[in-house]
C-alpha atoms as a PDB file:
ATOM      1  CA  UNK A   1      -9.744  15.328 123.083  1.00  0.00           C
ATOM      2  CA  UNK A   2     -12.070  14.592 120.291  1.00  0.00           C
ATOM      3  CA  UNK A   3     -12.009  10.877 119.410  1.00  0.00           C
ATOM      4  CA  UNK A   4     -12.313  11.787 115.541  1.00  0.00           C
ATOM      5  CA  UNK A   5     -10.112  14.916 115.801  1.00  0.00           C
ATOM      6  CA  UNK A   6      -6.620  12.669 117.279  1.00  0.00           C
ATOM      7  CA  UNK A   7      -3.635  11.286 115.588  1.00  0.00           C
ATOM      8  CA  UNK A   8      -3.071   8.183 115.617  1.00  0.00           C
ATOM      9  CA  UNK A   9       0.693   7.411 115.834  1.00  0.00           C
ATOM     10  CA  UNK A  10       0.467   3.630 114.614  1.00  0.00           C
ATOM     11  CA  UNK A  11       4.164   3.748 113.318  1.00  0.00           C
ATOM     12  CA  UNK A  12       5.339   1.271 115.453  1.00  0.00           C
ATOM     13  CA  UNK A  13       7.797   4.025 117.094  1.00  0.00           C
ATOM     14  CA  UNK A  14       9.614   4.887 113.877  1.00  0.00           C
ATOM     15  CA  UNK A  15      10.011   8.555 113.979  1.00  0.00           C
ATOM     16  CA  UNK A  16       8.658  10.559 111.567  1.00  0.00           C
ATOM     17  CA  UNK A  17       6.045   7.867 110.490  1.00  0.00           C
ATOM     18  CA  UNK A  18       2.091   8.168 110.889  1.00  0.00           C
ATOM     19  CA  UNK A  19      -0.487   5.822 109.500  1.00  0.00           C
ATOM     20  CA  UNK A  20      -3.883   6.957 108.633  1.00  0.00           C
ATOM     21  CA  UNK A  21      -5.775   9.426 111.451  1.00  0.00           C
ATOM     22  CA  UNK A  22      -8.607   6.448 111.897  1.00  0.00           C
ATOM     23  CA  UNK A  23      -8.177   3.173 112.530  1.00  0.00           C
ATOM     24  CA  UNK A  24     -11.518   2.158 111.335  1.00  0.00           C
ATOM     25  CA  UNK A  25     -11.106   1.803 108.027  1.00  0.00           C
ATOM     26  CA  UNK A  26     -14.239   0.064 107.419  1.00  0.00           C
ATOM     27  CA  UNK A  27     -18.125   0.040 108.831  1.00  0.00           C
ATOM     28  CA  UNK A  28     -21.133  -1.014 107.058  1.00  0.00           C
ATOM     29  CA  UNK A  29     -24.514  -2.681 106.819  1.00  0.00           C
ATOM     30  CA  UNK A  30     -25.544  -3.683 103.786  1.00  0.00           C
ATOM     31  CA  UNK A  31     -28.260  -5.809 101.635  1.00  0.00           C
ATOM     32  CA  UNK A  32     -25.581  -7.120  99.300  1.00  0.00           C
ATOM     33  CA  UNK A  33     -23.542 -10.217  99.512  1.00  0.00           C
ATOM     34  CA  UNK A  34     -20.471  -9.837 102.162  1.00  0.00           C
ATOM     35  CA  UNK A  35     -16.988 -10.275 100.696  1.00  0.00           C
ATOM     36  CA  UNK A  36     -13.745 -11.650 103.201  1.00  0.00           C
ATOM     37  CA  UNK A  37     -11.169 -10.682 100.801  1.00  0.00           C
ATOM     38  CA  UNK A  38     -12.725  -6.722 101.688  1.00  0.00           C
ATOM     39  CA  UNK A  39     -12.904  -7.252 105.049  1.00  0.00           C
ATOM     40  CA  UNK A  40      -9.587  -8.628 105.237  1.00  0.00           C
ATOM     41  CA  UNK A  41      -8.013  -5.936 102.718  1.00  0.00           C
ATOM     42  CA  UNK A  42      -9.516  -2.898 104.794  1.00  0.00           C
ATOM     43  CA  UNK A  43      -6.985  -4.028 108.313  1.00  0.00           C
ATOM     44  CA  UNK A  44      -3.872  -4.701 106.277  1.00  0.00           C
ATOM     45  CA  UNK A  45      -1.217  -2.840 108.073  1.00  0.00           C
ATOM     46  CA  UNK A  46       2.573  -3.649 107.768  1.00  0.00           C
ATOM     47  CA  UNK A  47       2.876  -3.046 112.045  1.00  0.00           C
ATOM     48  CA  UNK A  48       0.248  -5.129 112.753  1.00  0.00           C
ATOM     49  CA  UNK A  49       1.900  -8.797 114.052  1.00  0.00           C
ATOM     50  CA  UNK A  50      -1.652 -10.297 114.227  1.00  0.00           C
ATOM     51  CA  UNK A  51      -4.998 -10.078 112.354  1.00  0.00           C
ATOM     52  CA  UNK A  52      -7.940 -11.938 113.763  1.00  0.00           C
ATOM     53  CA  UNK A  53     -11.126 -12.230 111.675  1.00  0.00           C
ATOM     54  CA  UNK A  54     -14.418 -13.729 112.710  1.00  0.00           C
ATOM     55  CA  UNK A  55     -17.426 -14.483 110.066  1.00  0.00           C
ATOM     56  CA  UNK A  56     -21.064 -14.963 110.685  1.00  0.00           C
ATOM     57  CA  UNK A  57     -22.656 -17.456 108.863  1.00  0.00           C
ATOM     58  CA  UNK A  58     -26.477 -18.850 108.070  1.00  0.00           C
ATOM     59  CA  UNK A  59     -26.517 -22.253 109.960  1.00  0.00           C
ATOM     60  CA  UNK A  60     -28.994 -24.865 109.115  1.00  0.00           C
ATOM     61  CA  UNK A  61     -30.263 -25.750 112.436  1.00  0.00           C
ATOM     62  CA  UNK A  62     -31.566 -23.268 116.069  1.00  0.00           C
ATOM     63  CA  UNK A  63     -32.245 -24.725 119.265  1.00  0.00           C
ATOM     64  CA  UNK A  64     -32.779 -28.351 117.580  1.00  0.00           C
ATOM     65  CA  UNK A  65     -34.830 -27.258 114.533  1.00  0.00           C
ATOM     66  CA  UNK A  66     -34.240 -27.334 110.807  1.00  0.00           C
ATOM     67  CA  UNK A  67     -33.145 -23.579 109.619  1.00  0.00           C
ATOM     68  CA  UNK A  68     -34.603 -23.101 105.941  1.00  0.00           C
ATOM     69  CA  UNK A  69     -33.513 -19.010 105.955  1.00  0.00           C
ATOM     70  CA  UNK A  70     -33.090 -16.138 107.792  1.00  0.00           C
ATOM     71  CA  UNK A  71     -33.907 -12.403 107.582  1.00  0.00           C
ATOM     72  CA  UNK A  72     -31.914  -9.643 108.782  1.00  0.00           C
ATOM     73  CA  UNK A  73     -33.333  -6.143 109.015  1.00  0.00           C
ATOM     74  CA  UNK A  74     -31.641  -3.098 110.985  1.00  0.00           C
ATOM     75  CA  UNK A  75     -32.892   0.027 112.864  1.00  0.00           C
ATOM     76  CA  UNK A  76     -32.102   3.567 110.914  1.00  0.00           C
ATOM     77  CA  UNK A  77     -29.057   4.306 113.783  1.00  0.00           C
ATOM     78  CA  UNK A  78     -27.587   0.840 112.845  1.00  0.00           C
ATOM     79  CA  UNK A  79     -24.448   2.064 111.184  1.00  0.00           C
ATOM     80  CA  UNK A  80     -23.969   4.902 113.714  1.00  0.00           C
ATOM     81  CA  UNK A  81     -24.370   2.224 116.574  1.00  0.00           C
ATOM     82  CA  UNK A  82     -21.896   0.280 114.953  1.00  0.00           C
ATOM     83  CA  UNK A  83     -19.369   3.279 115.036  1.00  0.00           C
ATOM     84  CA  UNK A  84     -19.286   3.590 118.443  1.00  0.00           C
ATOM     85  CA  UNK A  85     -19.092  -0.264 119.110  1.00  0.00           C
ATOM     86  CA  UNK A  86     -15.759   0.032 117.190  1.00  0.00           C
ATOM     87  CA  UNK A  87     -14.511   3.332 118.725  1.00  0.00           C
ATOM     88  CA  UNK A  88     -15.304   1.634 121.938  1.00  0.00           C
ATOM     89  CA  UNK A  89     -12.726  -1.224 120.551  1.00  0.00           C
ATOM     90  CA  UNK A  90     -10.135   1.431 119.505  1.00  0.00           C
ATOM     91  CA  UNK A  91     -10.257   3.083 123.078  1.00  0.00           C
ATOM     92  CA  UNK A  92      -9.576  -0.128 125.129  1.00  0.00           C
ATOM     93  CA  UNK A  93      -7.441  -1.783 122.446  1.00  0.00           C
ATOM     94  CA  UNK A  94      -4.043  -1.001 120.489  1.00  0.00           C
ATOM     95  CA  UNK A  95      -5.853  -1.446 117.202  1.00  0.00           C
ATOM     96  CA  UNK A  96      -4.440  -0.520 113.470  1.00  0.00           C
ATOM     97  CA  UNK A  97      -7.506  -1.431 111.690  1.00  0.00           C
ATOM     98  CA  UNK A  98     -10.644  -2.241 112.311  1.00  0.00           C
ATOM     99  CA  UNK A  99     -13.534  -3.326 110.135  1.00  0.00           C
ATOM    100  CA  UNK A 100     -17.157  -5.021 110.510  1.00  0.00           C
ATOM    101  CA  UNK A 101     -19.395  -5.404 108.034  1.00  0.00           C
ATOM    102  CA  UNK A 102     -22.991  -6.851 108.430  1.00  0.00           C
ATOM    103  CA  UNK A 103     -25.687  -8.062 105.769  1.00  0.00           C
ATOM    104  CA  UNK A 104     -29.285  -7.452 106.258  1.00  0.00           C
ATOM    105  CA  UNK A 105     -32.117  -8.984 103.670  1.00  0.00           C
ATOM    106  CA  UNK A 106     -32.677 -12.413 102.896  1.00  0.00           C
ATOM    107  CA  UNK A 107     -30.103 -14.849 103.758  1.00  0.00           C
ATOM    108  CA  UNK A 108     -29.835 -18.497 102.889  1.00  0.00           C
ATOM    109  CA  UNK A 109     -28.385 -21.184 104.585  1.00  0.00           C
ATOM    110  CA  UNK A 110     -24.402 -20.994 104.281  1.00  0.00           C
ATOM    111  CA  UNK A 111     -24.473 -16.911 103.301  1.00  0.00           C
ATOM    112  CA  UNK A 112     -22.594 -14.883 105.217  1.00  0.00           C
ATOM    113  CA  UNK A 113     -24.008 -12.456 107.586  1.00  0.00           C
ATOM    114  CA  UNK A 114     -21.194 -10.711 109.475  1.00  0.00           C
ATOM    115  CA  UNK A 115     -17.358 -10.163 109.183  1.00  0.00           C
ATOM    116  CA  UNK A 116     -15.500  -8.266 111.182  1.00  0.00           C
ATOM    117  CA  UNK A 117     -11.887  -8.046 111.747  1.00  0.00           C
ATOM    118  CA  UNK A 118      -8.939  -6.146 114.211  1.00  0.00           C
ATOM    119  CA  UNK A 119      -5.321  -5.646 113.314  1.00  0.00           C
ATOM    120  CA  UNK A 120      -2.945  -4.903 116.207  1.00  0.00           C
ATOM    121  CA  UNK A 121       0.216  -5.092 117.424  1.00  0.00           C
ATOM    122  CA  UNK A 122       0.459  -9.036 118.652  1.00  0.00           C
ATOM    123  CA  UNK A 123      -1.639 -11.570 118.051  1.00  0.00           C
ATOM    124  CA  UNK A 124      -3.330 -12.118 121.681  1.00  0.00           C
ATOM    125  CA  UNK A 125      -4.580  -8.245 121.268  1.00  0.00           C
ATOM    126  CA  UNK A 126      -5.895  -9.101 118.105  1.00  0.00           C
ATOM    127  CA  UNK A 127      -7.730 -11.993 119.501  1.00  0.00           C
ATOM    128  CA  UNK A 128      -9.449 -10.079 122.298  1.00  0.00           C
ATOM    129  CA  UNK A 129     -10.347  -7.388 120.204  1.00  0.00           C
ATOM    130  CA  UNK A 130     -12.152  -9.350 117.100  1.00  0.00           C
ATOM    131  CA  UNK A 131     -14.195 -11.060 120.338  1.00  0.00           C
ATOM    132  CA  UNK A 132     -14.714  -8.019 121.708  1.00  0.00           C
ATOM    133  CA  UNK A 133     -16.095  -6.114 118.653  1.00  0.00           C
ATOM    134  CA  UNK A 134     -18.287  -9.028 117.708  1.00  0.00           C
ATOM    135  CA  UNK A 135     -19.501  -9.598 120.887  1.00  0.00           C
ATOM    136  CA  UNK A 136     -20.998  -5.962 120.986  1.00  0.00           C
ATOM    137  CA  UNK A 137     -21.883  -5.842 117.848  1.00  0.00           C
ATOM    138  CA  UNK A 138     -24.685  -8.419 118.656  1.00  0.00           C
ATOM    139  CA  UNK A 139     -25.360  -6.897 121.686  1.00  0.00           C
ATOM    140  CA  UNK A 140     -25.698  -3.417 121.010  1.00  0.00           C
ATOM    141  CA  UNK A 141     -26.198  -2.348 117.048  1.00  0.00           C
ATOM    142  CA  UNK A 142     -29.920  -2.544 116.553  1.00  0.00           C
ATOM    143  CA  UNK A 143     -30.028  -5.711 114.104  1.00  0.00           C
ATOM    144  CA  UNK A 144     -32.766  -7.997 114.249  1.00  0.00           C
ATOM    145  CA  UNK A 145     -32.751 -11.822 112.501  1.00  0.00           C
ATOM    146  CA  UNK A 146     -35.981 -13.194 111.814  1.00  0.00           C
ATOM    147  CA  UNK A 147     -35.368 -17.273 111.175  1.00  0.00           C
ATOM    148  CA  UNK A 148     -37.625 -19.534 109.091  1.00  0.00           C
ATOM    149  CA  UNK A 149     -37.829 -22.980 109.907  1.00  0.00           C
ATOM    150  CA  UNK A 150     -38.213 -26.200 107.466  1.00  0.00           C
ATOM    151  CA  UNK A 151     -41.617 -27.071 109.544  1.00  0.00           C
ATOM    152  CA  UNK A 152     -43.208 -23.584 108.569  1.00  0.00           C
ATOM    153  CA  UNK A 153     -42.321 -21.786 111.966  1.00  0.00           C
ATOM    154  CA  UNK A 154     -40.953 -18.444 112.518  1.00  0.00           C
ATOM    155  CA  UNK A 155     -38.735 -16.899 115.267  1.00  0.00           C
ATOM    156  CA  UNK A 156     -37.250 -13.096 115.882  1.00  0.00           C
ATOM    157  CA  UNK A 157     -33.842 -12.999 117.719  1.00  0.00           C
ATOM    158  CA  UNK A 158     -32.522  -9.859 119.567  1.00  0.00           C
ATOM    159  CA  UNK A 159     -36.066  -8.133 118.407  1.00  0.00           C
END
């Protein structure tokens, strides 16, 4: 079957009940500043028992040197990519929500530059699934961080 074309039945077993046909409720990358309270809002969902939420942010220090700022810049497919991360995450998980949202642009130390979250049934789910969907987010959705350092040096990361 169609991934996009199923039903979800995420009412808990109450008959007669059905939640929204997609459980990914949001996916973005953006150049503007990244909010939690979205994040959050988008995997409220009154079956869920546990929400886990993970956020990215600018560090001041790499590999024992002084961070000044950071860069993020993302391939054309980056948003498609990160569909099929989190349809990979719906498939192996019992997720109600889902959303990831990651910043490209200049960054400055303390911004935030991901946050993603997972709503499911218990908690431990929840937990597995936020790793999960971070976890291939950096591996696999074609974003690329370019660091600055305080003495003047530059590094690319994942490039």
């Amino acid at each position: 079957m169609d991934r996009m074309a199923r039903t979800y039945d995420r009412s808990g077993g109450h008959p007669g009940e059905l939640a929204a046909l997609d459980p990914i409720r949001l996916l973005a990358v953006r150049d503007t500043p990244l909010s939690l309270d979205e994040v959050f809002a988008a995997v409220g969902d009154d079956a869920a028992g546990g929400t886990a939420l993970f956020v990215g942010t600018v560090r001041d220090h790499d590999g024992g040197a002084d961070v000044d700022g950071l860069g993020y810049s993302a391939h054309p497919t980056a948003e498609a990519e990160l569909r099929r991360v989190a349809e990979k995450i719906v498939a192996d998980f019992p997720v109600r929500a889902l959303a990831a949202v990651h910043r490209v642009g200049e960054l400055a130390v303390g911004d935030l530059a991901v946050v993603v979250a997972v709503s499911c049934p218990h908690r431990a789910e929840a937990f597995a699934a936020c790793r999960r969907l971070i976890d291939d987010l950096k591996a696999e959705v074609p974003i690329w961080k370019h660091q600055k350092f305080t003495d003047g040096t530059e590094e690319w990361v994942g490039a």
